[in-house]
Protein backbone atom coordinates (compact mmCIF):
# COMPACT_ATOMS: atom_id res chain seq x y z
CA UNK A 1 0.00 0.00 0.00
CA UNK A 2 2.64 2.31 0.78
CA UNK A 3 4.63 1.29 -2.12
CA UNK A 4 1.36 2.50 -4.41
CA UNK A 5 0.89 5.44 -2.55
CA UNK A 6 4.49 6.81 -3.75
CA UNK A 7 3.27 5.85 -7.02
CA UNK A 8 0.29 8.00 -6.71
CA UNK A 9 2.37 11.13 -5.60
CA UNK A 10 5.03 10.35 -8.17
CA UNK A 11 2.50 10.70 -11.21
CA UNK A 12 0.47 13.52 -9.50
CA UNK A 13 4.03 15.50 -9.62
CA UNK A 14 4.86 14.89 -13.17
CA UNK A 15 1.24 16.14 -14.23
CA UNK A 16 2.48 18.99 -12.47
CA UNK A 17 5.77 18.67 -14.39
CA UNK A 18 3.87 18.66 -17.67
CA UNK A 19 1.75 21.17 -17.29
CA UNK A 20 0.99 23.98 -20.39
CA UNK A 21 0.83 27.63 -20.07
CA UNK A 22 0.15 29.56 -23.09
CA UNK A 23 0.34 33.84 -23.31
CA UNK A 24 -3.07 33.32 -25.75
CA UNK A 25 -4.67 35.85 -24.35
CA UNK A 26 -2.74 39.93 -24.46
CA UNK A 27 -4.06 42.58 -22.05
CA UNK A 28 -3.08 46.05 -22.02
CA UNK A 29 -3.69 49.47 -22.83
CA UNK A 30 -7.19 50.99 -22.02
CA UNK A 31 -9.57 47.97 -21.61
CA UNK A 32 -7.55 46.63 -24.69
CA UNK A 33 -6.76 42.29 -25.31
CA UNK A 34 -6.17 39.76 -28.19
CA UNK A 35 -7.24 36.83 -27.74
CA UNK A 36 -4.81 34.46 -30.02
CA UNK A 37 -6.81 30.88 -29.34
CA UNK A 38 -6.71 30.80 -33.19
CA UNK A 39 -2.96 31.79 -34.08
CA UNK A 40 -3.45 32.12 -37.97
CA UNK A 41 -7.01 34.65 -37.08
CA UNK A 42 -6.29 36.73 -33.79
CA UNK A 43 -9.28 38.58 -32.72
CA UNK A 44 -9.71 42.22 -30.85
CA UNK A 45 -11.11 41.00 -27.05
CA UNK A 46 -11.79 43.03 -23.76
CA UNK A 47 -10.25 43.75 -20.05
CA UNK A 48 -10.75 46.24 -17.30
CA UNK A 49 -6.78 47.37 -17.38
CA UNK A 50 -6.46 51.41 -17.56
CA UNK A 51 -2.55 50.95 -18.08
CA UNK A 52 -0.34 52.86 -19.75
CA UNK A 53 2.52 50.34 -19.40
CA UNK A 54 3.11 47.86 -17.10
CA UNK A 55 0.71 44.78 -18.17
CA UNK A 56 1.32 40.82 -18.00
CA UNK A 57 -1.25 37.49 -18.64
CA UNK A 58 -1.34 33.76 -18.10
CA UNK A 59 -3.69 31.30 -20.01
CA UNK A 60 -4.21 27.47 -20.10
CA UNK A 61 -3.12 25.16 -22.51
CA UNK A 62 -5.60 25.92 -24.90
CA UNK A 63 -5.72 29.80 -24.60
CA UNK A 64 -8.40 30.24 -22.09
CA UNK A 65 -7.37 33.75 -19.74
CA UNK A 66 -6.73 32.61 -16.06
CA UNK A 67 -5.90 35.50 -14.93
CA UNK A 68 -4.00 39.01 -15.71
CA UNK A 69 -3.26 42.53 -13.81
CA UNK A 70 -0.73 45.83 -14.31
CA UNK A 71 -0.42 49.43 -12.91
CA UNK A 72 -3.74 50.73 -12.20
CA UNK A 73 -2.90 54.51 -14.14
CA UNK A 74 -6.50 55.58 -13.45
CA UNK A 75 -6.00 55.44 -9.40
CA UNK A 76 -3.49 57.61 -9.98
CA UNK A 77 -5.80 60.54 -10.75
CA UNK A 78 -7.37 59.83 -7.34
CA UNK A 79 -5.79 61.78 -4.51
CA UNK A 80 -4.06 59.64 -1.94
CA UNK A 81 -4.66 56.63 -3.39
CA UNK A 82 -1.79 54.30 -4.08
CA UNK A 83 -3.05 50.51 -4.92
CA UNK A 84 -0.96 51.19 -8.37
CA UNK A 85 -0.57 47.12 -8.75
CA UNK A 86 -3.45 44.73 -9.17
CA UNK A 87 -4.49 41.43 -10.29
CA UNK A 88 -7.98 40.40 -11.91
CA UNK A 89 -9.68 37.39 -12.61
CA UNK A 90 -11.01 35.52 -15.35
CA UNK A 91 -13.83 36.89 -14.99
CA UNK A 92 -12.57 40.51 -15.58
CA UNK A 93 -13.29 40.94 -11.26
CA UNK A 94 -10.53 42.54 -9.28
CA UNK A 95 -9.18 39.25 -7.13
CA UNK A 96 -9.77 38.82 -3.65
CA UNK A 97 -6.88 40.62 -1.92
CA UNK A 98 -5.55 41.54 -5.67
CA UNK A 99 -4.80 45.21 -5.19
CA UNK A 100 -2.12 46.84 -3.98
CA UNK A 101 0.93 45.13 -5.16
CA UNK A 102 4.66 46.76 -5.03
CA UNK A 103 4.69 48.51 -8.64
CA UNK A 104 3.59 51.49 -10.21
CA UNK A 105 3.16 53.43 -13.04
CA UNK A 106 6.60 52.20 -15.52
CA UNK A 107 6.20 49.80 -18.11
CA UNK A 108 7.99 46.18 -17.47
CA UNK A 109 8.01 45.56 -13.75
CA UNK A 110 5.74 42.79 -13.33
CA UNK A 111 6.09 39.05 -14.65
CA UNK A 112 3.52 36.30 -14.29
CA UNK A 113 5.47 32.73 -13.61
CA UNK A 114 3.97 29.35 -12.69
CA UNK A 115 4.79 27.39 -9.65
CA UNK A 116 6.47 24.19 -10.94
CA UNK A 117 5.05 22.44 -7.91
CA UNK A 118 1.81 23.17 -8.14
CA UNK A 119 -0.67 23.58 -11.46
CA UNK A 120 -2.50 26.40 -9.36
CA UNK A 121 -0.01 28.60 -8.31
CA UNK A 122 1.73 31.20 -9.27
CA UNK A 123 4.16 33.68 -8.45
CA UNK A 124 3.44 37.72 -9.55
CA UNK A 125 7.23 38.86 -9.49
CA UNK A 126 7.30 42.64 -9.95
CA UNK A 127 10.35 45.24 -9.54
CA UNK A 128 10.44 48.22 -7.53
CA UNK A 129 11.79 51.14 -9.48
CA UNK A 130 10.46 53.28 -7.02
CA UNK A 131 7.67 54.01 -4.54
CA UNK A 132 7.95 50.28 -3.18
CA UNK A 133 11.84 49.93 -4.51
CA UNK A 134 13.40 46.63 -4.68
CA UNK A 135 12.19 43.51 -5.86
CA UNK A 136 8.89 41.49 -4.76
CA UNK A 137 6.88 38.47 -5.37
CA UNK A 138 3.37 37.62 -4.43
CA UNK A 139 1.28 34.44 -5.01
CA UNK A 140 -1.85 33.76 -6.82
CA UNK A 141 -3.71 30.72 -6.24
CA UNK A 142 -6.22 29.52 -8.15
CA UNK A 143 -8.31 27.04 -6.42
CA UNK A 144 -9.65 29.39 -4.28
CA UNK A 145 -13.12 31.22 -4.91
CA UNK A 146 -14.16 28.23 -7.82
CA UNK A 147 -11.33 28.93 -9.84
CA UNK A 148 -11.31 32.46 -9.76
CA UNK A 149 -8.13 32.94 -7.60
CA UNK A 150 -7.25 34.68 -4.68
CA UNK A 151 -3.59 36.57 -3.80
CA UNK A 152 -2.76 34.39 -0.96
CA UNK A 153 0.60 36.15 -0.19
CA UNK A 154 1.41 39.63 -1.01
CA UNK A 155 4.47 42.10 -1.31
CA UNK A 156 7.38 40.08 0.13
CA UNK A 157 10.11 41.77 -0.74
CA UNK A 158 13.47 39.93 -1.28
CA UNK A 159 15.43 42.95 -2.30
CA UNK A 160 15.64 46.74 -1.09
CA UNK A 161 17.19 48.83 -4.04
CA UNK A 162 15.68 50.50 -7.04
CA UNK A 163 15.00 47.88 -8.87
CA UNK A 164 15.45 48.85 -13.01
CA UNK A 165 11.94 48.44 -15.38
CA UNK A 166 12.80 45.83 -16.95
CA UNK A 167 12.21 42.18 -15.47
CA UNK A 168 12.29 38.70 -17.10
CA UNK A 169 11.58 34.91 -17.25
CA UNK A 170 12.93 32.04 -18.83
CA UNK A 171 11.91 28.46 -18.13
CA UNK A 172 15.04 26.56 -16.86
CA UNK A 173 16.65 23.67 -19.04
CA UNK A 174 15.15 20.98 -17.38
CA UNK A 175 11.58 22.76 -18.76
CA UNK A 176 9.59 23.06 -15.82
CA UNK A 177 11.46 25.20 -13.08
CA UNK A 178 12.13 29.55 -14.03
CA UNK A 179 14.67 31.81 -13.59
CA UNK A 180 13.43 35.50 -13.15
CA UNK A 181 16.29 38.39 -13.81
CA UNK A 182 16.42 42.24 -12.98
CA UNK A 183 19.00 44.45 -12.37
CA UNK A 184 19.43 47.53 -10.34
CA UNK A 185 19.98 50.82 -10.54
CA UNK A 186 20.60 52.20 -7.64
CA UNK A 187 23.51 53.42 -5.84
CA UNK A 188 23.54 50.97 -3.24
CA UNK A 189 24.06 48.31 -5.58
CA UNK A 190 26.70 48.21 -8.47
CA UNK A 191 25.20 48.83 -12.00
CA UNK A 192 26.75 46.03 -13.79
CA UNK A 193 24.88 43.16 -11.44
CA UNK A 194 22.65 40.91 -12.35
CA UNK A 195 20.49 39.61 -10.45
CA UNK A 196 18.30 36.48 -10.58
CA UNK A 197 16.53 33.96 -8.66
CA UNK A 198 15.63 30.56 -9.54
CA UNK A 199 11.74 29.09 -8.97
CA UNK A 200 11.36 25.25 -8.10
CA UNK A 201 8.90 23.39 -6.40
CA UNK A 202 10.82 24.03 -3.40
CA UNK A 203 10.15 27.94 -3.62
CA UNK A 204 12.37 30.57 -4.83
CA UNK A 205 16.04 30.43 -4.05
CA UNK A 206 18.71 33.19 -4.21
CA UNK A 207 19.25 35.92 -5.45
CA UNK A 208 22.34 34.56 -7.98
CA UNK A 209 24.88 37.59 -8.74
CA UNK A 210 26.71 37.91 -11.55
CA UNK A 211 28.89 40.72 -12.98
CA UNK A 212 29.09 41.20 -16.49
CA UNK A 213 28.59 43.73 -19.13
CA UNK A 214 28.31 47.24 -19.08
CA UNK A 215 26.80 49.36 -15.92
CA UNK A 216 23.41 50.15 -16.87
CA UNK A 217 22.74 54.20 -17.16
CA UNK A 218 19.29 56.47 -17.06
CA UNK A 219 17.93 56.55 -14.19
CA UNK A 220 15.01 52.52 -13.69
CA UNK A 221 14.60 52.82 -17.73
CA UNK A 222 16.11 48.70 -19.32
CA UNK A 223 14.76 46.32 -21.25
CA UNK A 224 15.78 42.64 -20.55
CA UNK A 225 14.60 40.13 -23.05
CA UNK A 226 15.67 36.50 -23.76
CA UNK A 227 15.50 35.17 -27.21
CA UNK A 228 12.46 32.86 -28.51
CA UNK A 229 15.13 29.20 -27.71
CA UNK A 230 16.36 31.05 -24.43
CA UNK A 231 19.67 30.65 -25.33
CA UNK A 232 21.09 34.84 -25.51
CA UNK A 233 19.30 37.24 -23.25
CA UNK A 234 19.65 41.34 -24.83
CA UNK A 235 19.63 44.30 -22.66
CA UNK A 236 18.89 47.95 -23.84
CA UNK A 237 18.27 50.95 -22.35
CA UNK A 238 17.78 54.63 -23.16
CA UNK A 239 21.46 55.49 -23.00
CA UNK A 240 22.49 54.43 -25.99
CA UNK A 241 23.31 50.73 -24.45
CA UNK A 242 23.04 47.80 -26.71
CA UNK A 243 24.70 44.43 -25.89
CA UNK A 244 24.12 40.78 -25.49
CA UNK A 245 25.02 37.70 -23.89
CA UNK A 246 24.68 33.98 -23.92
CA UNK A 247 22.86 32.09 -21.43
CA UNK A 248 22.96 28.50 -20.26
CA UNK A 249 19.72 27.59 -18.87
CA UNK A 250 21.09 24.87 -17.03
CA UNK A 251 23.11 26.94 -14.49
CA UNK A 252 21.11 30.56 -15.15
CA UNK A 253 24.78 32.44 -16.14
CA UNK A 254 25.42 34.33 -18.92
CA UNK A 255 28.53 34.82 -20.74
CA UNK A 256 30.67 36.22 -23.85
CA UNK A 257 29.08 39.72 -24.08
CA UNK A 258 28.57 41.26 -27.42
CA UNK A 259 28.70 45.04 -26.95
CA UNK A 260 26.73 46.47 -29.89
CA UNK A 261 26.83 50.16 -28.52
CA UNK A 262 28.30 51.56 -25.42
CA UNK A 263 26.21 53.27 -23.07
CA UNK A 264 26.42 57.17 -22.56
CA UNK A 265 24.31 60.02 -21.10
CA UNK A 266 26.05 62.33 -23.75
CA UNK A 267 23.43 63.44 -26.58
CA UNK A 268 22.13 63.60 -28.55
CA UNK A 269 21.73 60.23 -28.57
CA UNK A 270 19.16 56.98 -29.20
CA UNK A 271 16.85 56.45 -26.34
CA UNK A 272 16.04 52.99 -27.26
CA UNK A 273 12.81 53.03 -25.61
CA UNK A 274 11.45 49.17 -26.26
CA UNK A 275 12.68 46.30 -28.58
CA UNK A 276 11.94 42.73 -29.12
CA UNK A 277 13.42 39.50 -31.62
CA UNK A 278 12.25 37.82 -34.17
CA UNK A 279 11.57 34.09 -33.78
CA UNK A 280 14.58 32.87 -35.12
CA UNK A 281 16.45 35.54 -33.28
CA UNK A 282 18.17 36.99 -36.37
CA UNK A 283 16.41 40.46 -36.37
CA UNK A 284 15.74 42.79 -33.64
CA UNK A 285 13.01 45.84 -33.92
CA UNK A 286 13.33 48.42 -31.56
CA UNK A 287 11.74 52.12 -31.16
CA UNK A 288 14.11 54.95 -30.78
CA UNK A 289 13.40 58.35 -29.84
CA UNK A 290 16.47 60.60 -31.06
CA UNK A 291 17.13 62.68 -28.06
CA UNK A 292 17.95 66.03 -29.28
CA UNK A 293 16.43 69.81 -28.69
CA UNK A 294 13.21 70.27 -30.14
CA UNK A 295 12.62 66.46 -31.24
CA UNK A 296 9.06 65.01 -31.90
CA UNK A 297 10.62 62.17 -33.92
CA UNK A 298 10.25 58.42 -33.22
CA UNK A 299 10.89 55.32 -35.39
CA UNK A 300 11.02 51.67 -36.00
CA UNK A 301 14.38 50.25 -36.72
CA UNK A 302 15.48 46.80 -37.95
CA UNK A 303 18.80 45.55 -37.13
CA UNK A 304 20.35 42.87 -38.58
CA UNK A 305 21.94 40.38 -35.77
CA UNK A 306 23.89 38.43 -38.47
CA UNK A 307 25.28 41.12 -39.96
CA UNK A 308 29.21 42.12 -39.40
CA UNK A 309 28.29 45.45 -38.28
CA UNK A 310 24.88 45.16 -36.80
CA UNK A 311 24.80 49.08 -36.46
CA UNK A 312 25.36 49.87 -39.87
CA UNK A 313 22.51 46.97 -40.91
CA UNK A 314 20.07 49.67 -39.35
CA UNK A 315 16.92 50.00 -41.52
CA UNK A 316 13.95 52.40 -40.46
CA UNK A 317 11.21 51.06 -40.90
CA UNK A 318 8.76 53.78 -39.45
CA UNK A 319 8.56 57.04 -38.86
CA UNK A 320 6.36 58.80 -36.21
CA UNK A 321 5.73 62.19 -35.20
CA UNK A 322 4.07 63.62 -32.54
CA UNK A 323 0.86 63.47 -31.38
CA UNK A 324 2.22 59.45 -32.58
CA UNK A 325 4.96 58.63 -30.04
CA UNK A 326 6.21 54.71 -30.69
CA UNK A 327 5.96 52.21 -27.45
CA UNK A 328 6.65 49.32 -26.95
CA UNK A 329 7.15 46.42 -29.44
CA UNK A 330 6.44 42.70 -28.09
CA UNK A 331 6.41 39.16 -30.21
CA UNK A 332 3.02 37.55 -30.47
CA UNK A 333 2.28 34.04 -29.65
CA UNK A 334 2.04 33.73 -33.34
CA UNK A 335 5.47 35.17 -33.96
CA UNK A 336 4.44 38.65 -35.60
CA UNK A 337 5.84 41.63 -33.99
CA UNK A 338 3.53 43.82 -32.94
CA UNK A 339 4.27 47.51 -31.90
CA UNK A 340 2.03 49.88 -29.59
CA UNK A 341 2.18 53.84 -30.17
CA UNK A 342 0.99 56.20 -27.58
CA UNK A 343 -0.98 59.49 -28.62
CA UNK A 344 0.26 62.25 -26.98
CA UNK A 345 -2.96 64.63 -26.99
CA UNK A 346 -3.69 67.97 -24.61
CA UNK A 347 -7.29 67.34 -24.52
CA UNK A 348 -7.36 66.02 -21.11
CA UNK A 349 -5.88 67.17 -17.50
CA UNK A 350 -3.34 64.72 -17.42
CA UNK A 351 -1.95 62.64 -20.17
CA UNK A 352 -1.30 59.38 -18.08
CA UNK A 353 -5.02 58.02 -20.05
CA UNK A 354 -7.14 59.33 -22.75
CA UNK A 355 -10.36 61.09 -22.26
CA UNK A 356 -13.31 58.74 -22.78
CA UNK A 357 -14.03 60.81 -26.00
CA UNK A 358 -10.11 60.56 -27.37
CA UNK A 359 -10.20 57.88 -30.18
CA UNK A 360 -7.72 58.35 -33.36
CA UNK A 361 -5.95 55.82 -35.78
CA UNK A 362 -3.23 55.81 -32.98
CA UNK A 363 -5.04 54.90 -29.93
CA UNK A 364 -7.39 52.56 -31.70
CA UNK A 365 -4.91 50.22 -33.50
CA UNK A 366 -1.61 48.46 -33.06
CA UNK A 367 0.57 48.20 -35.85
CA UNK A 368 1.74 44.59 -36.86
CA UNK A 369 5.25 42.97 -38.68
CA UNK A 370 4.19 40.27 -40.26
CA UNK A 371 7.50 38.40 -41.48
CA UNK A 372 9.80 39.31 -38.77
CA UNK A 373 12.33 36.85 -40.01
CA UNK A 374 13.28 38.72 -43.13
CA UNK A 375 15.05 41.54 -43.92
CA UNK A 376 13.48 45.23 -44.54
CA UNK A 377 10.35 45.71 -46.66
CA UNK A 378 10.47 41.80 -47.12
CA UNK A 379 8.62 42.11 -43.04
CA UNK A 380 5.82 43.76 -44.34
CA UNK A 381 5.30 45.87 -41.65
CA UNK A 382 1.41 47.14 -41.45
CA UNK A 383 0.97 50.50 -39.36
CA UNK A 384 -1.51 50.59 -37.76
CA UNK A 385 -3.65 47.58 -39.21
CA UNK A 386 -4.76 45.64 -36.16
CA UNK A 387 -8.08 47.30 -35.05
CA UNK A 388 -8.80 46.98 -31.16
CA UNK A 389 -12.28 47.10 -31.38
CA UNK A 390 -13.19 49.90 -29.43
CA UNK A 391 -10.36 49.50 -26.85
CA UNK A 392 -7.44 51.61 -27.13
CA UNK A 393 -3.71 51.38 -26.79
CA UNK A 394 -1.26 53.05 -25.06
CA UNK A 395 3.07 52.88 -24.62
CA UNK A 396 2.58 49.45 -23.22
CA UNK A 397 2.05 45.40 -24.22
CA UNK A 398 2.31 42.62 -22.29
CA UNK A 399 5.75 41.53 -20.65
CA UNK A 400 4.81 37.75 -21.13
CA UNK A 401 7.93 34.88 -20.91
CA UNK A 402 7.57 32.35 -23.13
CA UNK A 403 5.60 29.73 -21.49
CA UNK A 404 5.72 26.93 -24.25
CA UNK A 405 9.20 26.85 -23.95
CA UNK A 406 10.44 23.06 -23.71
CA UNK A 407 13.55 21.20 -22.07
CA UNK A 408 17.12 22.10 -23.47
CA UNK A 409 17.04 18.79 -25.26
CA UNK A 410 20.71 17.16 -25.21
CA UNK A 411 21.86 20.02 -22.00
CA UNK A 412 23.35 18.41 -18.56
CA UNK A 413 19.33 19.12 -17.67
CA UNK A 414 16.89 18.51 -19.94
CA UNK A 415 15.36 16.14 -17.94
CA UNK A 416 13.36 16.51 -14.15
CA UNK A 417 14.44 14.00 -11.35
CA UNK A 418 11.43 14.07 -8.95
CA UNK A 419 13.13 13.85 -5.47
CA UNK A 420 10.84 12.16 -2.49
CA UNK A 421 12.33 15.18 -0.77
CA UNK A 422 9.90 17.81 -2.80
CA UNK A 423 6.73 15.83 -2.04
CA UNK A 424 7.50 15.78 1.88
CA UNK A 425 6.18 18.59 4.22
CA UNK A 426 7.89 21.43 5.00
CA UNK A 427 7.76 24.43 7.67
CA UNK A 428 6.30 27.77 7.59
CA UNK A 429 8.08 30.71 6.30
CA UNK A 430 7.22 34.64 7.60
CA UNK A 431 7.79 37.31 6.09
CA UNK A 432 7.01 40.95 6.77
CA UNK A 433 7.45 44.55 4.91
CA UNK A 434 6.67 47.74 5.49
CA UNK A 435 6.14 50.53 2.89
CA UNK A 436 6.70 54.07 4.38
CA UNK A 437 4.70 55.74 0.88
CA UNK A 438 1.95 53.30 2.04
CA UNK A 439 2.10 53.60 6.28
CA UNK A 440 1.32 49.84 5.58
CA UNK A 441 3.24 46.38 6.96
CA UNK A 442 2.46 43.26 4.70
CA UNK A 443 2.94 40.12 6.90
CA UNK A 444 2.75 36.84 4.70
CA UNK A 445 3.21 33.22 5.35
CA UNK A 446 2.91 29.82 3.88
CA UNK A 447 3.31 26.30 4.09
CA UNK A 448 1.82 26.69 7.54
CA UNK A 449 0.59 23.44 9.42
CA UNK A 450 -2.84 23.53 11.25
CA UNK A 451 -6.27 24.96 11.27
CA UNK A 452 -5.71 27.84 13.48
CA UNK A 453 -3.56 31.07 14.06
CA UNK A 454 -3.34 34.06 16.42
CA UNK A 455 -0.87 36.75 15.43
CA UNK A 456 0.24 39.53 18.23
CA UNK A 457 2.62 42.37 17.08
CA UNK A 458 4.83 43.66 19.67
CA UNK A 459 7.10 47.52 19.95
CA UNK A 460 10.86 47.33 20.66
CA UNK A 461 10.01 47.46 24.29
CA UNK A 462 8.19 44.37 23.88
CA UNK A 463 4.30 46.13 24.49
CA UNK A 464 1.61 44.19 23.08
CA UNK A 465 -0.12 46.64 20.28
CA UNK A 466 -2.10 43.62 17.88
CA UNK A 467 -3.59 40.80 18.95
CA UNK A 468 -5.76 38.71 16.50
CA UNK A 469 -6.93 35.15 16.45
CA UNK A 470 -9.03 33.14 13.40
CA UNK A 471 -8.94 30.50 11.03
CA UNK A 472 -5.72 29.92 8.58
CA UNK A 473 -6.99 29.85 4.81
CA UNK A 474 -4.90 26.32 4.17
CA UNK A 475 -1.29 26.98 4.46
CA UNK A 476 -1.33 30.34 3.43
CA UNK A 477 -1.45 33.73 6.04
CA UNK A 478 -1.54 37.13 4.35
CA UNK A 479 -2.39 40.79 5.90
CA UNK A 480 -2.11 44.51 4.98
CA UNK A 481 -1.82 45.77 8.83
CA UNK A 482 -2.29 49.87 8.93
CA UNK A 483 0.95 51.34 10.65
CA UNK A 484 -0.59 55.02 10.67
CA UNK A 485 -1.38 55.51 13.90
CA UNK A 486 1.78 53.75 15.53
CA UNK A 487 5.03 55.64 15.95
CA UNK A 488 8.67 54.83 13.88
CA UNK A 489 10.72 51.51 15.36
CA UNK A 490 11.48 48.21 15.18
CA UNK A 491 8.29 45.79 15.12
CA UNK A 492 8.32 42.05 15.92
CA UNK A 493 5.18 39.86 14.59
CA UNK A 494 4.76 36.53 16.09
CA UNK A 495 2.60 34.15 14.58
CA UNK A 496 1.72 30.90 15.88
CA UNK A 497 -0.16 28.00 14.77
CA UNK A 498 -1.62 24.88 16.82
CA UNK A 499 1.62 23.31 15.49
CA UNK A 500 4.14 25.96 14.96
CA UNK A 501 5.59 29.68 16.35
CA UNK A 502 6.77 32.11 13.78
CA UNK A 503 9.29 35.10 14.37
CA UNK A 504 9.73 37.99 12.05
CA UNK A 505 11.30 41.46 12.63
CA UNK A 506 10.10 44.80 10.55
CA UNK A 507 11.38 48.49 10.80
CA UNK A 508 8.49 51.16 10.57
CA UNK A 509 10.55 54.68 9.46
């Protein structure tokens, strides 16, 4: 009996193992999706995002939404009102306990990636370029409210620096664990790190440092994307920097940087503003703004990655001038490239979102590249030609990994050993932050043991200020505690379960 029990865990896991995600389903802009279910005919589709940038979705198999979220840009009109991050349902609902997650109002800073140990889970990983700096993850969990999720964990912050806009994914070799990278720009923390942490069934583990290429300049501005086989990752940022490196997803390092163009605050120069690859990573399309007095200028370029001189393979594509500013550019799940332009209009109080009446060719379409994989006109780029249906878009498009990924076939990994030792209990984790913008303290646990909890929060002098009993919500704990009214210190939150006593330490300044 026991012997068949294993048996039962072991093929549980490697469902688990072989689980799909798609990105079939794009959310972004104002109320804007795709739905790509049918590759060869996407179709215009709906969502409640107001976001001018930061976006990111998550669908089944088979293309059906499970759930997406972004920057809230409309809160921001609302005075003292900070819940910039949140995550909604299938259902186009806010979740339960989706709002106020630790990013706001940039472009790239949040990343949807799947728990490898469980089919329901998932960790929202989203960088801190300011307001809440550093990096954070929370977790999603599906089989709560019928499917619907709930955020079971929110805001726990593994890193305290500026964090730079511009975080990614990549599946690891063995095709069912991730590695998630960022980089920092702060001066607490030397510009030419890399940071990244690796996601098993075990949890997340780091972060993993690594020093290479060129300090990154311009203040939380970098893009970070990996190629379609995950085998170079590109960064480029505003300052002129353009470089590249390959990656081993066995180990997660990356090595033998190709410097394309050196990074410098001296202009005018090309603030590459948002880029992406084709499939067979040959071409890259990225959309410059020329940084020089008086500009209203922005383009589409080609380069040509093959090429000797990859600068000099430049080919502009588009042209666009103001009130047409280009975004960003992002590969579909059916390969094309498609690019999102913002329209920079006067007609409303502040030009974060449209007024309800603003429509134009520019807000009410996405312009497409059809043949990414060849060179120049032979792309067929299409301005403009993908109609959103009512919806509009603005700088931003989803910052989806690619979730269809499979193994490194013939790496030292491309295959998963299923250890006894990740189907075995483990014991509770705490973890607490405060955010002064907020006046809030986010305690979170999980993997917690028993039915029932009582949490107490005590001063430095050891006074008793919270004490709360109730039900756990399985092994999950989350809370948004209000800080307001108590005074700067050090804070100490004890939580204890029928079977287990947890100890974490905060600072309130």
């Amino acid at each position: 009996m026991k012997r068949f029990s294993i048996f039962i865990l072991l093929l549980f896991f490697t469902v688990i193992v072989n689980a799909q995600f798609t990105d079939r389903y794009w959310t972004f802009g104002d109320s804007a999706a795709i739905d790509f279910k049918n590759l060869a005919n996407p179709i215009p589709s709906h969502s409640i995002l107001r976001s001018r940038g930061t976006c990111a979705s998550i669908c089944d198999s088979v293309g059906n939404l499970l759930f997406y979220g972004g920057s809230n840009d409309s809160l921001w009109l609302t005075p003292n009102n900070s819940n910039f991050g949140y995550v909604i349902n299938k259902n186009h609902q806010k979740m339960q306990n989706g709002d106020a997650l630790a990013f706001l109002l940039w472009y790239q800073e949040m990343i949807i990636v799947p728990d490898p140990g469980n089919v329901n889970r998932f960790y929202v990983c989203s960088a801190g370029v300011d307001g809440p700096s550093g990096f954070f993850y929370s977790v999603v969990d599906l089989s709560f409210n019928n499917g619907l999720g709930k955020v079971t964990q929110k805001n726990i912050q593994l890193q305290n620096f500026n964090a730079s806009d511009g975080i990614t994914a990549i599946k690891h070799g063995n095709g069912r664990d991730w590695w998630v990278f960022f980089k920092s720009y702060s001066n607490t923390s030397p510009l030419d790190v890399f940071y990244s942490y690796l996601i098993s069934p075990s949890g997340i583990s780091g972060p993993f440092i690594q020093h290479i290429g060129i300090p990154t300049q311009y203040g939380g501005f970098l893009r970070l994307k990996f190629t379609k086989d995950g085998k170079k990752l590109f960064a480029i940022s505003p300052a002129n920097l353009f470089e590249f490196y390959d990656f081993d997803r066995c180990t997660g390092l990356l090595s033998n940087t190709t410097t394309v163009q050196v990074s410098s605050l001296t202009g005018p120069y090309i603030n590459y503003w948002g880029f992406d690859l084709s499939a067979d990573g040959t071409k890259l399309y990225t959309t410059p703004i020329y940084q020089a007095p008086g500009s209203n200028t922005s383009y589409l370029f080609q380069y040509d990655l093959n090429a000797s001189n990859i600068l000099a393979s430049v080919d502009t594509l588009a042209t666009f001038t103001k009130p047409a500013i280009a975004g960003l550019v992002q590969r579909g799940p059916d390969d094309k490239i498609y690019l999102s332009c913002h329209y920079f209009v006067s007609d409303c109080d502040f030009d974060y979102l449209y007024c309800d009446t603003t429509h134009s060719i520019v807000t009410d379409n996405i312009s497409v590249v059809n043949f990414p994989d060849s060179l120049g006109a032979a792309c067929n780029f299409q301005p403009f030609s993908f109609n959103l249906g009512g919806h509009k878009a603005y700088y931003g498009l989803p910052n989806n990994p690619n979730y269809e990924l499979k193994a490194d076939s013939g790496s030292i990994c491309d295959t998963v050993h299923v250890g006894l030792q990740e189907l075995i209990g483990t014991t509770g984790n705490l973890f607490a932050y405060y955010n002064s913008e907020w006046k809030k303290a986010f305690i979170n646990a999980n993997k917690l043991k028993g039915r029932n909890y009582k949490l107490i929060l005590y001063d430095i002098t050891g006074r008793e200020i919270l004490h709360e009993n109730g039900k756990l919500d399985g092994e999950y704990f989350t809370k948004d505690l209000d800080m307001e009214r108590f005074s700067n210190g050090l804070y100490i939150v004890n939580l204890t379960t029928d079977k287990e006593k947890l100890v974490k330490k905060f600072l309130k300044n």
